[in-house]
Structures are given as C-alpha cells and as structure tokens.
PDB file of N, CA and C in Angstrom:
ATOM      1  N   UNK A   1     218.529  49.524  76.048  1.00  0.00           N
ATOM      2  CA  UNK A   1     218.034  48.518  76.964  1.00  0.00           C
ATOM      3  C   UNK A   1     217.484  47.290  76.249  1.00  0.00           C
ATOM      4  N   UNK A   2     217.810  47.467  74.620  1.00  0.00           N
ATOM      5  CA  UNK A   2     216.832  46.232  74.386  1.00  0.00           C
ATOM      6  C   UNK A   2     217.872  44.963  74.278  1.00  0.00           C
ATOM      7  N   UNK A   3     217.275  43.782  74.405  1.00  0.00           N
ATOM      8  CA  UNK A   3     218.274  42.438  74.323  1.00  0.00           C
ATOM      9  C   UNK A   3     219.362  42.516  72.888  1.00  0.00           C
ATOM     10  N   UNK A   4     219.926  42.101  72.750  1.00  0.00           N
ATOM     11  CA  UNK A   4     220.986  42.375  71.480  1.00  0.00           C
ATOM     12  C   UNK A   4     220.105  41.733  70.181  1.00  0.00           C
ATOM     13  N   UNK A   5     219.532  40.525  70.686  1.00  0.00           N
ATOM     14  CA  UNK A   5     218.472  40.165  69.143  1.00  0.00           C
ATOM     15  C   UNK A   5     217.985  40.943  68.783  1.00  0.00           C
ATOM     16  N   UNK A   6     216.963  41.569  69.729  1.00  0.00           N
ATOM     17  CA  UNK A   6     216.105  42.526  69.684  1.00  0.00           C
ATOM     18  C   UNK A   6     216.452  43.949  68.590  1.00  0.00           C
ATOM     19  N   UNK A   7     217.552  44.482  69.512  1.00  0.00           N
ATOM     20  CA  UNK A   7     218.202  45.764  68.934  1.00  0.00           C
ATOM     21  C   UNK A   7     218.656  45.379  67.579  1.00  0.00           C
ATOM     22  N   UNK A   8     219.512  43.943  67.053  1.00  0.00           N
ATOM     23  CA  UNK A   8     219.653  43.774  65.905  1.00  0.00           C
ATOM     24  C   UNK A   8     218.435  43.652  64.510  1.00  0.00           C
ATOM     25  N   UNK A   9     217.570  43.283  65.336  1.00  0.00           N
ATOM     26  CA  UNK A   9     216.426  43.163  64.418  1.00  0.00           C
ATOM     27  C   UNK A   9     215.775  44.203  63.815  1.00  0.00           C
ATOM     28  N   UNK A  10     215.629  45.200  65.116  1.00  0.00           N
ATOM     29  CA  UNK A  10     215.260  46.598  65.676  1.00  0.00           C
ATOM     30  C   UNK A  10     215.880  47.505  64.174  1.00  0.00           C
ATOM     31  N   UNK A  11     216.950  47.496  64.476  1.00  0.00           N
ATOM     32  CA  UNK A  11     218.206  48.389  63.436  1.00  0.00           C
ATOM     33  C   UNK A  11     217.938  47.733  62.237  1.00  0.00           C
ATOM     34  N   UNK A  12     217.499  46.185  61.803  1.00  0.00           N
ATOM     35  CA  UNK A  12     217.316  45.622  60.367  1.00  0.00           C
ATOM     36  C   UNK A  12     216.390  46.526  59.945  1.00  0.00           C
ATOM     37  N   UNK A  13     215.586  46.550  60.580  1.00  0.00           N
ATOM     38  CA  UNK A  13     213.959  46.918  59.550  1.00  0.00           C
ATOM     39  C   UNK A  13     214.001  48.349  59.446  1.00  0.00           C
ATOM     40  N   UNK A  14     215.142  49.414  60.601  1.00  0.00           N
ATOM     41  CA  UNK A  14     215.259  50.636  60.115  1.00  0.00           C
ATOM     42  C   UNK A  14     216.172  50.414  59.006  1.00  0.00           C
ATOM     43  N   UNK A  15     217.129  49.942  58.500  1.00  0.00           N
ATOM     44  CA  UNK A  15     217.751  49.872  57.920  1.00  0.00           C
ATOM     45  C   UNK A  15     217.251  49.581  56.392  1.00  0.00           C
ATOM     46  N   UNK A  16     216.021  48.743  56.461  1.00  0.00           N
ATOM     47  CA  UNK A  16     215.198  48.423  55.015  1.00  0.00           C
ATOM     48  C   UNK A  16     214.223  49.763  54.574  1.00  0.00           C
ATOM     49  N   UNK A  17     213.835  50.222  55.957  1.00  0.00           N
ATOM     50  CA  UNK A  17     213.072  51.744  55.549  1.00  0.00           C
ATOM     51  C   UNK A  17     213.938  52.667  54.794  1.00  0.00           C
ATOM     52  N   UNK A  18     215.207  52.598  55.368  1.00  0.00           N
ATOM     53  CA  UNK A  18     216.183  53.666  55.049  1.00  0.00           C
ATOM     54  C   UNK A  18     216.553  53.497  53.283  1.00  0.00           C
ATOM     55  N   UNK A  19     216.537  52.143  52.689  1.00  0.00           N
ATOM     56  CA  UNK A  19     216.840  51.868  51.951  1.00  0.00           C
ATOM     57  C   UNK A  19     215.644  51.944  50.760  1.00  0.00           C
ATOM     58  N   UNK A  20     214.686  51.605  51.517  1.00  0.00           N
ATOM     59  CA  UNK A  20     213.400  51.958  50.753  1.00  0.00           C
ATOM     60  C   UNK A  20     213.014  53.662  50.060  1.00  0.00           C
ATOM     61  N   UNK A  21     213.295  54.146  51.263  1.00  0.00           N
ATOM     62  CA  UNK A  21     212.649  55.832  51.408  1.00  0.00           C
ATOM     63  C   UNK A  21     214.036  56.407  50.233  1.00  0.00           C
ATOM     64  N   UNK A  22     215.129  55.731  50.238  1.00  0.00           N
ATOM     65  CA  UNK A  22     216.328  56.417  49.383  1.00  0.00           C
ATOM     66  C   UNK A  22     215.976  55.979  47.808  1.00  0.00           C
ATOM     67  N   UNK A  23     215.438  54.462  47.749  1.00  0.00           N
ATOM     68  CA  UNK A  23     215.232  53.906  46.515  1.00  0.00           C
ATOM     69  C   UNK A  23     213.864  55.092  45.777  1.00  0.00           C
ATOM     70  N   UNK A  24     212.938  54.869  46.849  1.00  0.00           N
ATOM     71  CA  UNK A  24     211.687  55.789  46.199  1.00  0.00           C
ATOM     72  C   UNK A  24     211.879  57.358  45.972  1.00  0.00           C
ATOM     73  N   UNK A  25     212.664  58.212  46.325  1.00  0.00           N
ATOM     74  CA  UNK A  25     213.036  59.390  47.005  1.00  0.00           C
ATOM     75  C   UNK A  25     214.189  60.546  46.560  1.00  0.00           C
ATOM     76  N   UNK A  26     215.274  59.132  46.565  1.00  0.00           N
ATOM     77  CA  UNK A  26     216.338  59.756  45.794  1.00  0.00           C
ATOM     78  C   UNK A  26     216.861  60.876  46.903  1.00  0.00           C
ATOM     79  N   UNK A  27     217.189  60.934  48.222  1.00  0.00           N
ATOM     80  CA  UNK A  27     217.509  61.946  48.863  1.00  0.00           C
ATOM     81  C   UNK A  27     218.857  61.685  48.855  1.00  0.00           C
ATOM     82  N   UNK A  28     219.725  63.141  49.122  1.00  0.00           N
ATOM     83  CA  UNK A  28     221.214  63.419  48.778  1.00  0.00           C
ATOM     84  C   UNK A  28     221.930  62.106  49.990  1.00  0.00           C
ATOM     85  N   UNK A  29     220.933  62.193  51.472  1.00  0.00           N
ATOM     86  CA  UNK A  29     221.247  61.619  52.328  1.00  0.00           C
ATOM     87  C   UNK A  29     220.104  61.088  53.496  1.00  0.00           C
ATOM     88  N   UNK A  30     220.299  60.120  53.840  1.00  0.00           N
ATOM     89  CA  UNK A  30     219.213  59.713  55.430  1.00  0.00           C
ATOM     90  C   UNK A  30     219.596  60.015  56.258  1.00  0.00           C
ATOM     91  N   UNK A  31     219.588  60.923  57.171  1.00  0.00           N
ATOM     92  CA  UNK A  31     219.286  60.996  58.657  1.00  0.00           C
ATOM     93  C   UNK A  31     218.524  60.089  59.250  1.00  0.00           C
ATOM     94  N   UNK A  32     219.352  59.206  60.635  1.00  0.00           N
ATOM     95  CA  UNK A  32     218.377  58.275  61.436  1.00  0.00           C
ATOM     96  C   UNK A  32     218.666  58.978  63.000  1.00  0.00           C
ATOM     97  N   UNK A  33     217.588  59.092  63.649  1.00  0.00           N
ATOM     98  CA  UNK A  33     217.599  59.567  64.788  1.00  0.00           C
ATOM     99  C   UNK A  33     216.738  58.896  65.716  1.00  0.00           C
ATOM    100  N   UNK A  34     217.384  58.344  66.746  1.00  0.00           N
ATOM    101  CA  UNK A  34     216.722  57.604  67.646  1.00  0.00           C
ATOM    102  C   UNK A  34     216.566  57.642  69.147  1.00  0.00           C
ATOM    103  N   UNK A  35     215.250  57.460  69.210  1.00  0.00           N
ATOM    104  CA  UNK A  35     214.824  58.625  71.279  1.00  0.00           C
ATOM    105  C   UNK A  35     214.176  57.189  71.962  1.00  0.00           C
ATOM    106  N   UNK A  36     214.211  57.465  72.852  1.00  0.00           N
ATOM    107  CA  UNK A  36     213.591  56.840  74.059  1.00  0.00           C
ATOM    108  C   UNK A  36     213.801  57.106  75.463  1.00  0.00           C
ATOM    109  N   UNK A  37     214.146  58.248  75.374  1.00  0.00           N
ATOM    110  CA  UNK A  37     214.429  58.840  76.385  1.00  0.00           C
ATOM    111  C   UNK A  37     213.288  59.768  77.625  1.00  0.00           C
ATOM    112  N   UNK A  38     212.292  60.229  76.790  1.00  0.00           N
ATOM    113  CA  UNK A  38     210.901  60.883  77.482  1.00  0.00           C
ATOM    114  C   UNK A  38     209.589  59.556  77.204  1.00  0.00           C
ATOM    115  N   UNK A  39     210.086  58.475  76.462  1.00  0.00           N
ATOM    116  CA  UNK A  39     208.732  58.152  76.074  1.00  0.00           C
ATOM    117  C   UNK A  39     209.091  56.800  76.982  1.00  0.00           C
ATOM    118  N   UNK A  40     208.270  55.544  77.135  1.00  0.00           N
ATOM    119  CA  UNK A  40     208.617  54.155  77.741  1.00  0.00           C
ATOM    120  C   UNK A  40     208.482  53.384  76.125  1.00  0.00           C
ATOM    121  N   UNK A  41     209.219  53.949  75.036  1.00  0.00           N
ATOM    122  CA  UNK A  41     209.646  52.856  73.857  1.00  0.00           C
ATOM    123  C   UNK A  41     210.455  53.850  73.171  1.00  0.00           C
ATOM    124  N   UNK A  42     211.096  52.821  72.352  1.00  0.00           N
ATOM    125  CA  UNK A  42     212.328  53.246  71.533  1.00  0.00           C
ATOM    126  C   UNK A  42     211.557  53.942  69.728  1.00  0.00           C
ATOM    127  N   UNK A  43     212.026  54.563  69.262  1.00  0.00           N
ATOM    128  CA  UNK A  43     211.528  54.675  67.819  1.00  0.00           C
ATOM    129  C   UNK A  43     213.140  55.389  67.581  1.00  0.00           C
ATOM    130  N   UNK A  44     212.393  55.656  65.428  1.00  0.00           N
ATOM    131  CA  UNK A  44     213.093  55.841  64.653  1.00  0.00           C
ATOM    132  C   UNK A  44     212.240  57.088  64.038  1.00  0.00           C
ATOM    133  N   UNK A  45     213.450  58.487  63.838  1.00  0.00           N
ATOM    134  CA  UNK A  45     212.856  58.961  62.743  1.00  0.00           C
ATOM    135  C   UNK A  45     214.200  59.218  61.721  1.00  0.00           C
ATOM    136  N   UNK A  46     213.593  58.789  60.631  1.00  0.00           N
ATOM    137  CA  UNK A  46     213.611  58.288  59.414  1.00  0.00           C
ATOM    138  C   UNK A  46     214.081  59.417  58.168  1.00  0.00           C
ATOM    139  N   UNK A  47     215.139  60.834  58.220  1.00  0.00           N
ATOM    140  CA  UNK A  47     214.835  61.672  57.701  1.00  0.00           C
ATOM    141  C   UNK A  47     215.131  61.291  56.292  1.00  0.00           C
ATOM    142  N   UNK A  48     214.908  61.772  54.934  1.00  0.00           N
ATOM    143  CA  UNK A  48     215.377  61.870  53.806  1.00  0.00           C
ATOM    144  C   UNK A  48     215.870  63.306  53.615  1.00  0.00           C
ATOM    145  N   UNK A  49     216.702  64.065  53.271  1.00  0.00           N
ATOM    146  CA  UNK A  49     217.881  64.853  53.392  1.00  0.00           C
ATOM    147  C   UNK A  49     217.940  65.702  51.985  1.00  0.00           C
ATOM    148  N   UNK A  50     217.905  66.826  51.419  1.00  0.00           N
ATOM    149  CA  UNK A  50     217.836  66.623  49.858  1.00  0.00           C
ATOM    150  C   UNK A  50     219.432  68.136  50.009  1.00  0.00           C
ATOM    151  N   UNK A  51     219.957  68.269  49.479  1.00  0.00           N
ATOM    152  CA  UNK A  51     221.224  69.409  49.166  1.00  0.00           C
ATOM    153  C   UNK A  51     220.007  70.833  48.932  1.00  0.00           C
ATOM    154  N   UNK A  52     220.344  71.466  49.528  1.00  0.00           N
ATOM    155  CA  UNK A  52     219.650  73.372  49.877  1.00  0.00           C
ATOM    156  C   UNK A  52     217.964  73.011  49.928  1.00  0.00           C
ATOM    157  N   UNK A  53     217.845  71.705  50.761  1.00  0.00           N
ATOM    158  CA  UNK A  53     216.471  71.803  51.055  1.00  0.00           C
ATOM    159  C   UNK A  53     216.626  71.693  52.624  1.00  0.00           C
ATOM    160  N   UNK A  54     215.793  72.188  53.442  1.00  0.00           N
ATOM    161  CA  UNK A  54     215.211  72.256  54.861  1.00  0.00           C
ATOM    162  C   UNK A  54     215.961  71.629  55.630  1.00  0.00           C
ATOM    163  N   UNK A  55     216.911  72.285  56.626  1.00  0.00           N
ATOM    164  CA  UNK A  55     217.604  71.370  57.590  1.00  0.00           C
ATOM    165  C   UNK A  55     218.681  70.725  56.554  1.00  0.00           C
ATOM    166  N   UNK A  56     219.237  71.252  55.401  1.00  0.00           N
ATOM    167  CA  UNK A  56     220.411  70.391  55.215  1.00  0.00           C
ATOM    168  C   UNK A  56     221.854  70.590  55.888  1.00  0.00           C
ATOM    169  N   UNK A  57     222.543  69.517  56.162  1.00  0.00           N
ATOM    170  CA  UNK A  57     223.341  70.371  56.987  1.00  0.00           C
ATOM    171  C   UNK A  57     223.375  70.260  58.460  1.00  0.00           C
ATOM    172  N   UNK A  58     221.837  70.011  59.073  1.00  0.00           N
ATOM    173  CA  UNK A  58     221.873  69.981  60.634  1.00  0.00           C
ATOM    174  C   UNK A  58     220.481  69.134  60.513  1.00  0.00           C
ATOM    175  N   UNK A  59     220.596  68.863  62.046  1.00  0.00           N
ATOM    176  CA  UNK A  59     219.575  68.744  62.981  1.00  0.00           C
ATOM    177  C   UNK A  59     217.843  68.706  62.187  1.00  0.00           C
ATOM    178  N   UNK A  60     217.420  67.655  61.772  1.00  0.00           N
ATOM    179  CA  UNK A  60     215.857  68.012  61.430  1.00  0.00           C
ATOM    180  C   UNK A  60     215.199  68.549  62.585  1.00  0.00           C
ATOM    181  N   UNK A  61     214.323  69.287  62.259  1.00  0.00           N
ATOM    182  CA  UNK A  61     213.024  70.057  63.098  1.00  0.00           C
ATOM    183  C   UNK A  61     211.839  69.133  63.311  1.00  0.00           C
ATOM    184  N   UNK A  62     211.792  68.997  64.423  1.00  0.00           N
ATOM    185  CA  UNK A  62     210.538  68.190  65.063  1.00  0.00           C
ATOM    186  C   UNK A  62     209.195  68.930  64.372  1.00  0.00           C
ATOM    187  N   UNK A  63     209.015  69.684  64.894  1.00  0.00           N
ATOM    188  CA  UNK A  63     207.956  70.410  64.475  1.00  0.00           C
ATOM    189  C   UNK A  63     208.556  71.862  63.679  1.00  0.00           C
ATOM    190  N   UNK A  64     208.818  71.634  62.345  1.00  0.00           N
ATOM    191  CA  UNK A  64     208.990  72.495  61.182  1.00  0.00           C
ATOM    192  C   UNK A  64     208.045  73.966  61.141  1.00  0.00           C
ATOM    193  N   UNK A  65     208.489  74.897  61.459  1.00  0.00           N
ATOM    194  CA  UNK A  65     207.447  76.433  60.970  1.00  0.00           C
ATOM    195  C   UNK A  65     207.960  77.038  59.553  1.00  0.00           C
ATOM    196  N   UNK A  66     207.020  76.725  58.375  1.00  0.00           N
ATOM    197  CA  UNK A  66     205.904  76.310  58.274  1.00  0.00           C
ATOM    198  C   UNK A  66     205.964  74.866  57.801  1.00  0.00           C
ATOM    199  N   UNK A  67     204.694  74.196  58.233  1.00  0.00           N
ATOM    200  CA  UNK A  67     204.787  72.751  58.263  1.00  0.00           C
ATOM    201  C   UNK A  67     204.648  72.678  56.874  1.00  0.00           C
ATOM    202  N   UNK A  68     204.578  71.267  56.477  1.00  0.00           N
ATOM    203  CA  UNK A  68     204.382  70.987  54.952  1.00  0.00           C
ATOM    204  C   UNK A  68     203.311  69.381  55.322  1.00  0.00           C
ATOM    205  N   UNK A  69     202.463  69.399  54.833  1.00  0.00           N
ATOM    206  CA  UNK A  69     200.988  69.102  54.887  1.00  0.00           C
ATOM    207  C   UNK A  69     201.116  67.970  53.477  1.00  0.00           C
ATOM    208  N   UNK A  70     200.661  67.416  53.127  1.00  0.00           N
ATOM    209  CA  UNK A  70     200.241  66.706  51.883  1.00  0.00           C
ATOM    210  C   UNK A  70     198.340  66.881  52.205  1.00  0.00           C
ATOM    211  N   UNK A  71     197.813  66.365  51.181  1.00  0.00           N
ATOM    212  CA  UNK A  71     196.421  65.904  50.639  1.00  0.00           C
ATOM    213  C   UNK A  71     196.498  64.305  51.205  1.00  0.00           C
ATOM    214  N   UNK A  72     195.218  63.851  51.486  1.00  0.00           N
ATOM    215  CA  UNK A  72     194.896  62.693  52.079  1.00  0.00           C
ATOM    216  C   UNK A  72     195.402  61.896  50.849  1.00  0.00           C
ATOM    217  N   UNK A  73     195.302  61.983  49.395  1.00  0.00           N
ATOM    218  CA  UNK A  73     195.480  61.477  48.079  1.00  0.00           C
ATOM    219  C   UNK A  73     197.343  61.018  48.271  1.00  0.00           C
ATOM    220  N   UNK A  74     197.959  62.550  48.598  1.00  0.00           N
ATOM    221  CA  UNK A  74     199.210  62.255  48.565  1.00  0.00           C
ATOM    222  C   UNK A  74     199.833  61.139  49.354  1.00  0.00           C
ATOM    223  N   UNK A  75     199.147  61.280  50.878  1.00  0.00           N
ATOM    224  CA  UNK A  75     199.823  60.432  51.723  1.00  0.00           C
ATOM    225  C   UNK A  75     199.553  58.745  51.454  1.00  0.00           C
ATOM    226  N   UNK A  76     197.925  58.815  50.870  1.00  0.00           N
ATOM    227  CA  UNK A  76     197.752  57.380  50.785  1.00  0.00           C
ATOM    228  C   UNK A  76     198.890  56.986  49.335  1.00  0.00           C
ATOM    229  N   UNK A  77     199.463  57.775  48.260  1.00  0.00           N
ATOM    230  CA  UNK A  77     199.972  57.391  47.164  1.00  0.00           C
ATOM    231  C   UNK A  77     201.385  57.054  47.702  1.00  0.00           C
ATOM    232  N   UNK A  78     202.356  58.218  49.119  1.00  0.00           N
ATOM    233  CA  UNK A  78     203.277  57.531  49.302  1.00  0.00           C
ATOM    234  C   UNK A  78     203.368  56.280  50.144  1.00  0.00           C
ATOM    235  N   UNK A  79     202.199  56.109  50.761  1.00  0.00           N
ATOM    236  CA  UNK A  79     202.005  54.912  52.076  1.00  0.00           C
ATOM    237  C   UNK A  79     201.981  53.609  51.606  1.00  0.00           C
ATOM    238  N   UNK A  80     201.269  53.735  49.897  1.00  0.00           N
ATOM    239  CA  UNK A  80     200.956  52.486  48.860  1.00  0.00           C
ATOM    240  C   UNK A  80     202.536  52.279  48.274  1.00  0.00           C
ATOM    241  N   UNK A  81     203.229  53.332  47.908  1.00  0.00           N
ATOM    242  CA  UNK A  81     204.645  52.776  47.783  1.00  0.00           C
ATOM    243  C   UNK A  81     205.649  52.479  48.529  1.00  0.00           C
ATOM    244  N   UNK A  82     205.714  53.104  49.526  1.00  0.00           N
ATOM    245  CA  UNK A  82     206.425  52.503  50.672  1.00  0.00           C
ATOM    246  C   UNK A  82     206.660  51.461  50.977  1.00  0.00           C
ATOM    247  N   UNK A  83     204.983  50.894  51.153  1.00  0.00           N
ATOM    248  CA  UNK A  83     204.803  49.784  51.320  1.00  0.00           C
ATOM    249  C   UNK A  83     205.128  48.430  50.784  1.00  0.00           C
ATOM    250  N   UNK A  84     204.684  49.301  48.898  1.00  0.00           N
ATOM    251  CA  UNK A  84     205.226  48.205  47.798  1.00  0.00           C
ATOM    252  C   UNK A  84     206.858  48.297  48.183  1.00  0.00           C
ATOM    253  N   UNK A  85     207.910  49.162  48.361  1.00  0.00           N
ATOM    254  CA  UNK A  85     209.341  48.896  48.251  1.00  0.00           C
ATOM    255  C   UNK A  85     209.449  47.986  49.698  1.00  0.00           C
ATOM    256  N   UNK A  86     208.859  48.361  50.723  1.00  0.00           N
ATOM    257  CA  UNK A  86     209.049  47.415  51.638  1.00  0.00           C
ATOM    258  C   UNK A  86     208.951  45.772  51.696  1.00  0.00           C
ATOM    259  N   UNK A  87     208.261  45.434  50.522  1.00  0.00           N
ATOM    260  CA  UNK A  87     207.797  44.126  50.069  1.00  0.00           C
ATOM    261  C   UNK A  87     209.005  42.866  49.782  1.00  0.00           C
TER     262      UNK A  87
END
C-alpha cells in the first residue's frame, strides 16, 4: 500500500542494512522478510543466515526455543557497529 517513492526508499535502506549486517557478519546468506499484515505498519526482518546454523535452509523462527540472549555490553558493541557501517 505504500506510494512507489515510498516503497522505493522503504526497500533502499533495507537494502543498506542487508549490506551492512553481511559486511559486519559475514553470513552464508540474508533472509528479508516482510509483514504488515496483523500490525497497521510495514517492517523488515533482517535475517543473517550462517551454513548448519539455526533455521538454515528454512523459515527463521519468530520466537526461537532456546532463545539466544546477548549481555547489555554485547548488544551496545553490535548497535555501535551497525551503526558505524550504516554511516
């Protein structure tokens, strides 16, 4: 439903995440998956993909059993690079 600028712009900046998260990451592959179907907005999730790790092969798990957690340390160290590749 979004205007075609919109959606093009929309798809750019997933497209720089995607490129970012592969540069920092190194995953075999990205998965992009996109809903708006239960919610009133569109998103992106963003998978990084690795060969005989979790879900390779199919479908990522929304909610993963057992989850995988980082340390407040970890998340702020990948959030600070992210950020820097997003730059």
């Amino acid at each position: 439903e979004l205007p075609q600028a919109e959606f093009e712009a929309y798809m750019g900046v997933v497209h720089k995440v995607g490129k970012a998260i592969t540069a920092l990451y190194h995953p075999y592959q990205v998965n992009y998956a996109t809903f708006g179907d239960k919610v009133e907005h569109v998103h992106c999730h963003i998978v990084p993909k690795y060969e005989g790790g979790m879900d390779f092969g199919g479908m990522f798990q929304m909610n993963p059993t057992p989850g995988v957690y980082l340390t407040d340390e970890e998340y702020q160290s990948r959030i600070a690079a992210l950020k820097a590749a997003l730059q």
